[in-house]
Protein backbone atom coordinates (compact mmCIF):
# COMPACT_ATOMS: atom_id res chain seq x y z
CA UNK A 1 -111.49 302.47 163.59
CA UNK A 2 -108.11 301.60 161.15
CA UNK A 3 -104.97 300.16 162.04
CA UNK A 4 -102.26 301.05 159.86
CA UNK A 5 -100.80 297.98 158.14
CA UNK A 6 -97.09 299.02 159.08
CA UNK A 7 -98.39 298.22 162.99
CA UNK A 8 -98.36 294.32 162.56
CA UNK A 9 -95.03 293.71 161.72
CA UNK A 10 -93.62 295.29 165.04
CA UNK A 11 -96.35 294.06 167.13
CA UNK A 12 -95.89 289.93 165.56
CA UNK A 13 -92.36 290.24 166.01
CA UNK A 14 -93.05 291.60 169.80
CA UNK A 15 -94.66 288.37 170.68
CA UNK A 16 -92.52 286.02 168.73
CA UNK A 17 -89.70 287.31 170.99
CA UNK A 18 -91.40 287.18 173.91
CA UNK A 19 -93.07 283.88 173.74
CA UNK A 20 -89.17 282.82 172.84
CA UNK A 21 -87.71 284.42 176.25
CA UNK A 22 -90.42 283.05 178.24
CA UNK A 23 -89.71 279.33 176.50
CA UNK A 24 -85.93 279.71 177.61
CA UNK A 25 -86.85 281.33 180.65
CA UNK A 26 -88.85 278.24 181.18
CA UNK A 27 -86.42 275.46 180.41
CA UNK A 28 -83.68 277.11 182.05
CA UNK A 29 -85.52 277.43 185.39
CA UNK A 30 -86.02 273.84 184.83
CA UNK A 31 -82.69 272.74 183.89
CA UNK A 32 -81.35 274.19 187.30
CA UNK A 33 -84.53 272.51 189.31
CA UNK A 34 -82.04 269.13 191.23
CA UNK A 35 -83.18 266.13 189.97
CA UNK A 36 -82.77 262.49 191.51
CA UNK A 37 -79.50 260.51 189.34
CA UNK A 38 -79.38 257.05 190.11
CA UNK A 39 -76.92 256.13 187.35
CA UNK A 40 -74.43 258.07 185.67
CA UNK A 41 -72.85 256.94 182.52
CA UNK A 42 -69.83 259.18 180.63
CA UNK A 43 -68.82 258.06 177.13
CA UNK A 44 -66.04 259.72 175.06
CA UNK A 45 -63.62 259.58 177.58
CA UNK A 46 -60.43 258.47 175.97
CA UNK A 47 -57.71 261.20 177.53
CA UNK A 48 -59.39 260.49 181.20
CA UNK A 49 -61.54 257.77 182.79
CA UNK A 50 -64.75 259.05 183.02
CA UNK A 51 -64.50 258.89 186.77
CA UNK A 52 -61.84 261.24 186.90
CA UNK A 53 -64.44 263.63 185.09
CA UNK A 54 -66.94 262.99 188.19
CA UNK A 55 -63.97 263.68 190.92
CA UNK A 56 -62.93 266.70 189.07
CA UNK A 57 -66.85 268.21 189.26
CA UNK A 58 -67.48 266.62 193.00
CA UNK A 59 -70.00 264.20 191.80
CA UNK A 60 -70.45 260.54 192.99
CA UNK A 61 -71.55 258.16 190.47
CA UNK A 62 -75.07 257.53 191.79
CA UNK A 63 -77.94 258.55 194.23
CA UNK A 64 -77.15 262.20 193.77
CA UNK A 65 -79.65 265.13 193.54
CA UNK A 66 -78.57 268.03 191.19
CA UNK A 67 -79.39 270.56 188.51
CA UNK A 68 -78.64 269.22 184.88
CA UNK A 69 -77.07 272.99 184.32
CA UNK A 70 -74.71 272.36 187.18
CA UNK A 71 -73.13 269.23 185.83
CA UNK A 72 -72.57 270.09 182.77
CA UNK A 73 -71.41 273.63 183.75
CA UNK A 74 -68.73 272.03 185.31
CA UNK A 75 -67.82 269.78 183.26
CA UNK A 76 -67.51 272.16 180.51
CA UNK A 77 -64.20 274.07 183.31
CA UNK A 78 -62.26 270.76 182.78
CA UNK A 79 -59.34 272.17 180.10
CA UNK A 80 -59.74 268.79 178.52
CA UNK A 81 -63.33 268.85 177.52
CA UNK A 82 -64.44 270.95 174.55
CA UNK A 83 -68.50 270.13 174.43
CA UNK A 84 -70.56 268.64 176.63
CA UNK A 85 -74.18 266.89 176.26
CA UNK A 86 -76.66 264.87 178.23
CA UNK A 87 -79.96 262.54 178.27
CA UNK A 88 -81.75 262.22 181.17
CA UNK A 89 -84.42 259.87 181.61
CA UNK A 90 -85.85 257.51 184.73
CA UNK A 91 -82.99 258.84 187.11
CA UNK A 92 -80.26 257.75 184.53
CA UNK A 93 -77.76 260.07 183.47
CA UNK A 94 -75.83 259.51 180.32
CA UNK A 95 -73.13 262.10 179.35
CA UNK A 96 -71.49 262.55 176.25
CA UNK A 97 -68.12 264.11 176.52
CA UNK A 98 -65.99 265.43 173.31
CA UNK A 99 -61.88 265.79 174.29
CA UNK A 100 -60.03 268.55 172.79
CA UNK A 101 -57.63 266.99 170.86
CA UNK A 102 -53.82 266.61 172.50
CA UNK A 103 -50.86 267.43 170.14
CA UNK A 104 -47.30 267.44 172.46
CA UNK A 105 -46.33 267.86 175.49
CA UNK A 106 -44.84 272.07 175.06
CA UNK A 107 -41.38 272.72 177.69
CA UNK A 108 -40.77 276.33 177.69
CA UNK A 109 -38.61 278.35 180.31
CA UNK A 110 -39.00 275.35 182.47
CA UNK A 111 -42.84 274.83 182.45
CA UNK A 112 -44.64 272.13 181.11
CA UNK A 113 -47.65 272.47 179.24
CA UNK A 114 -50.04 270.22 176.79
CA UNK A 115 -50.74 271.87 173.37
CA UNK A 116 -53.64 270.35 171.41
CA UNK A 117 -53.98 270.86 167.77
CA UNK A 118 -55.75 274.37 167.99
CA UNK A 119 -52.62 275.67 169.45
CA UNK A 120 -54.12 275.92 173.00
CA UNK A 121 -51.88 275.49 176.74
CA UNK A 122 -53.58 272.79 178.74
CA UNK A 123 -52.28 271.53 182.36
CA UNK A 124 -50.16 268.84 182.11
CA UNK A 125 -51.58 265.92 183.66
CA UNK A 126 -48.98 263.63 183.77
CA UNK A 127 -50.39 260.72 185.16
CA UNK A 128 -52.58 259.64 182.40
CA UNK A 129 -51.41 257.37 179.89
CA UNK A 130 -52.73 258.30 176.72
CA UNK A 131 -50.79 261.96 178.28
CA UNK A 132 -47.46 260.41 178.80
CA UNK A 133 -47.63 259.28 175.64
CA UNK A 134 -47.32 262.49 173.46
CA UNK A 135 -44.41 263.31 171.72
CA UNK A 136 -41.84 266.55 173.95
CA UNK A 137 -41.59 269.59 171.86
CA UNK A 138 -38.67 270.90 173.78
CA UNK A 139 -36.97 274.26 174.20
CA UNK A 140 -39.77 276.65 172.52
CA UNK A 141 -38.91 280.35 173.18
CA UNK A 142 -41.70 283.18 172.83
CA UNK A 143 -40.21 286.04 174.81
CA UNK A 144 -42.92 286.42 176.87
CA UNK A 145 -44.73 284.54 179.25
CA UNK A 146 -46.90 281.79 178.54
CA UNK A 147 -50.71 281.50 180.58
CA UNK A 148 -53.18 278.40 180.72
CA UNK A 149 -55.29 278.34 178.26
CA UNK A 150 -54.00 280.62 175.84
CA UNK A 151 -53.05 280.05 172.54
CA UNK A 152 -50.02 280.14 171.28
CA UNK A 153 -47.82 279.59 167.80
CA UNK A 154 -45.42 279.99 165.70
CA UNK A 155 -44.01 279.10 162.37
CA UNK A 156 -41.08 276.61 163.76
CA UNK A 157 -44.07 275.77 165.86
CA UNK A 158 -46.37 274.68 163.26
CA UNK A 159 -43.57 272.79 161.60
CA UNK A 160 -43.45 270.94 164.35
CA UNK A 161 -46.71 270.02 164.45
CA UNK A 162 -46.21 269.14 160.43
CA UNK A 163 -43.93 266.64 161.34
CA UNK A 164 -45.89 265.07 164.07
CA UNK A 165 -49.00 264.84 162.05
CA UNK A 166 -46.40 263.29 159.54
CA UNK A 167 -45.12 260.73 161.61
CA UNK A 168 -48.46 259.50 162.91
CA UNK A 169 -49.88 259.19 159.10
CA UNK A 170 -47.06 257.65 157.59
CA UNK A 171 -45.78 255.03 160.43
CA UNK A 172 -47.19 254.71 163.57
CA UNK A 173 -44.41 252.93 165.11
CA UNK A 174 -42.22 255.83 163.93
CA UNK A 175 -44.99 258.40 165.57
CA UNK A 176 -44.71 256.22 168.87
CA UNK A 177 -40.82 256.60 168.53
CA UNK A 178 -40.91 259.91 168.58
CA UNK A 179 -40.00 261.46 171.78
CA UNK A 180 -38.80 264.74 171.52
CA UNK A 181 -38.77 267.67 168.85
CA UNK A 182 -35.75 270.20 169.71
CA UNK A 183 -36.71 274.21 168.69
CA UNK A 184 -33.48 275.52 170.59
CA UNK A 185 -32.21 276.40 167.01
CA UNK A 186 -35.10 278.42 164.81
CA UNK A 187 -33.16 277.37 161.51
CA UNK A 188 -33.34 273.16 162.46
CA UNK A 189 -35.78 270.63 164.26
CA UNK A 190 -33.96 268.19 166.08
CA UNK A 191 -35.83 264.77 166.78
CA UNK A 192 -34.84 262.16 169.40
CA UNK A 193 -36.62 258.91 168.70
CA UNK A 194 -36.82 256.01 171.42
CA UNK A 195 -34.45 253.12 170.79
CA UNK A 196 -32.18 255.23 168.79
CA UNK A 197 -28.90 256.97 169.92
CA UNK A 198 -28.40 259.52 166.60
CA UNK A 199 -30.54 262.54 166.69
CA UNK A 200 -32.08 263.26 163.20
CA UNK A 201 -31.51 266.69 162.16
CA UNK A 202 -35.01 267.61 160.12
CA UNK A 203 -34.24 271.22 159.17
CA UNK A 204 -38.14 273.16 159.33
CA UNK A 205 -39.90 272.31 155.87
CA UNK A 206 -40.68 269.76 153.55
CA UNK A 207 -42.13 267.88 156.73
CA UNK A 208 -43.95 265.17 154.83
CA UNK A 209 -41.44 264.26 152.18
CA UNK A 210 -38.72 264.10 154.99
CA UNK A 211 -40.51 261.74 156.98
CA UNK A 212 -41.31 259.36 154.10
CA UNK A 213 -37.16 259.11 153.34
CA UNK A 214 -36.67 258.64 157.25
CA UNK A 215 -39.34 255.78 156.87
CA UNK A 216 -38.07 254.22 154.00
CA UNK A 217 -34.82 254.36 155.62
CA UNK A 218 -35.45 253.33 158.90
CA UNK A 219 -37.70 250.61 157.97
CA UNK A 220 -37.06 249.13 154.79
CA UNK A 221 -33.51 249.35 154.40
CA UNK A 222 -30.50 246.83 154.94
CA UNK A 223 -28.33 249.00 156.51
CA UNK A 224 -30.57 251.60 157.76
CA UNK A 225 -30.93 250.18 161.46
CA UNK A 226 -27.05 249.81 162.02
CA UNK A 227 -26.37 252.92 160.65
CA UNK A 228 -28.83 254.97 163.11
CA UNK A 229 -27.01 253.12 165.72
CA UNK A 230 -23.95 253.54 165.09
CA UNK A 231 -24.33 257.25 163.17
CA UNK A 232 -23.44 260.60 165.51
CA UNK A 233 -26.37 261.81 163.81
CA UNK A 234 -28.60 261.77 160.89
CA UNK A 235 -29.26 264.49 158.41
CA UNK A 236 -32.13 265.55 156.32
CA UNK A 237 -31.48 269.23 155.92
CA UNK A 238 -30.89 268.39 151.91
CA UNK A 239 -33.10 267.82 149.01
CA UNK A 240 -33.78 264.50 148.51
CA UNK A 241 -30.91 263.08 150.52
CA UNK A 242 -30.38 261.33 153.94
CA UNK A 243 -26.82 261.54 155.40
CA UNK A 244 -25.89 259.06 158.09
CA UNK A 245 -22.79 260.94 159.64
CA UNK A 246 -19.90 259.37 162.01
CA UNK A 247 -16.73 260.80 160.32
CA UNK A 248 -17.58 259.30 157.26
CA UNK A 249 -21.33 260.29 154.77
CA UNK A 250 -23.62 257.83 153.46
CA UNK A 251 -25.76 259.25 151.06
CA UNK A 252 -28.77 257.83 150.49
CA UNK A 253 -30.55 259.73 147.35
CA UNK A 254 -33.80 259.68 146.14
């Protein structure tokens, strides 16, 4: 009797696949078997305390019995968390949480969102700190209406988030400052700092360079403080200048 040559190749690749389905099959049915968690420790947890994450998924934070698959299945519905793994060993639970990274708080026809850096629309949980914190990007118009959990941008949008990314890099004191980023006009960002009374107007490009002169001027000038304070507003819509304006200019040139 022959076998033809050609017949191995199907047949080896048969039971490759199947020994792989029955191996998932395996540690899947496993993985939703409850098992006994005595301890439960979360780390990664910078946006929200990690027992937050346990009252969000209806889990205590000890003497439990539950499937692996289920935690982490619902951990993985919180719009703040982005991956998800776990260790389990002796009845001790530790969980490794990565945040998706926050960018603003977005205000658009009236609703508040979170944005993180990939453009997304989070909930806005306003009773966490490290939430309150995040700079307003204010009065952003798309014509349509926003969902949870989309994403969303724009070109005045991403020279927003130029500036932000800006401000945190060069100063962080300025970055803090920030409060607020004005879109109502497509052609010029407006930014409100804390502690200041003059609105800067930033225009929509040369984000980093801008925020070095506003800097420089802020921080390491004479006059620079007064004149914020005392300025109607301050402009950096021109190449390489900064005007403080109240009736009269100062130029300040590069």
């Amino acid at each position: 009797m022959t076998v033809k040559k050609g017949f191995f190749i199907p047949f080896f690749i048969f039971v490759l696949l199947s020994g792989f389905i029955i191996y998932i099959s395996f540690f899947r049915n496993e993985s939703l078997k409850p098992v006994k968690i005595s301890e439960i420790v979360i780390t990664g947890d910078s946006l929200i305390g990690g027992q937050d994450y346990l009252s969000f998924i209806k889990l205590k934070k000890k003497d439990v019995n539950v499937p692996l698959e289920i935690v982490k299945s619902r951990l993985l519905k919180h719009p703040y968390i982005s991956s998800v793994e776990m260790r389990y060993a002796d009845s001790r639970l530790e969980i490794k949480i990565k945040e998706k990274v926050l960018k603003a708080h977005l205000v658009s026809d009236s609703e508040s969102w979170i944005i993180t850096e990939d453009f997304q629309l989070l909930p806005d949980l306003k009773n966490y700190k490290a939430v309150l914190d995040l700079p307003v990007i204010n009065k952003f118009y798309t014509g349509k209406k926003i969902e949870c959990l989309s994403f969303i941008s724009s070109p005045l949008l991403v020279s927003a988030f130029r500036i932000i990314d800006a401000a945190r890099m060069i100063d962080v004191n300025l970055f803090k400052a920030l409060s607020e980023l004005d879109l109502s006009d497509p052609n010029n960002i407006v930014l409100n700092f804390s502690g200041a009374k003059a609105p800067v107007y930033f225009g929509k490009s040369d984000e980093a360079k801008k925020m070095m002169y506003l800097e420089i001027f802020w921080r390491n000038t004479t006059e620079g403080p007064s004149l914020i304070s005392n300025s109607n507003y301050i402009d950096l819509r021109f190449d390489n200048e900064i005007f403080a304006c109240n009736f009269e200019s100062t130029g300040v040139t590069e």
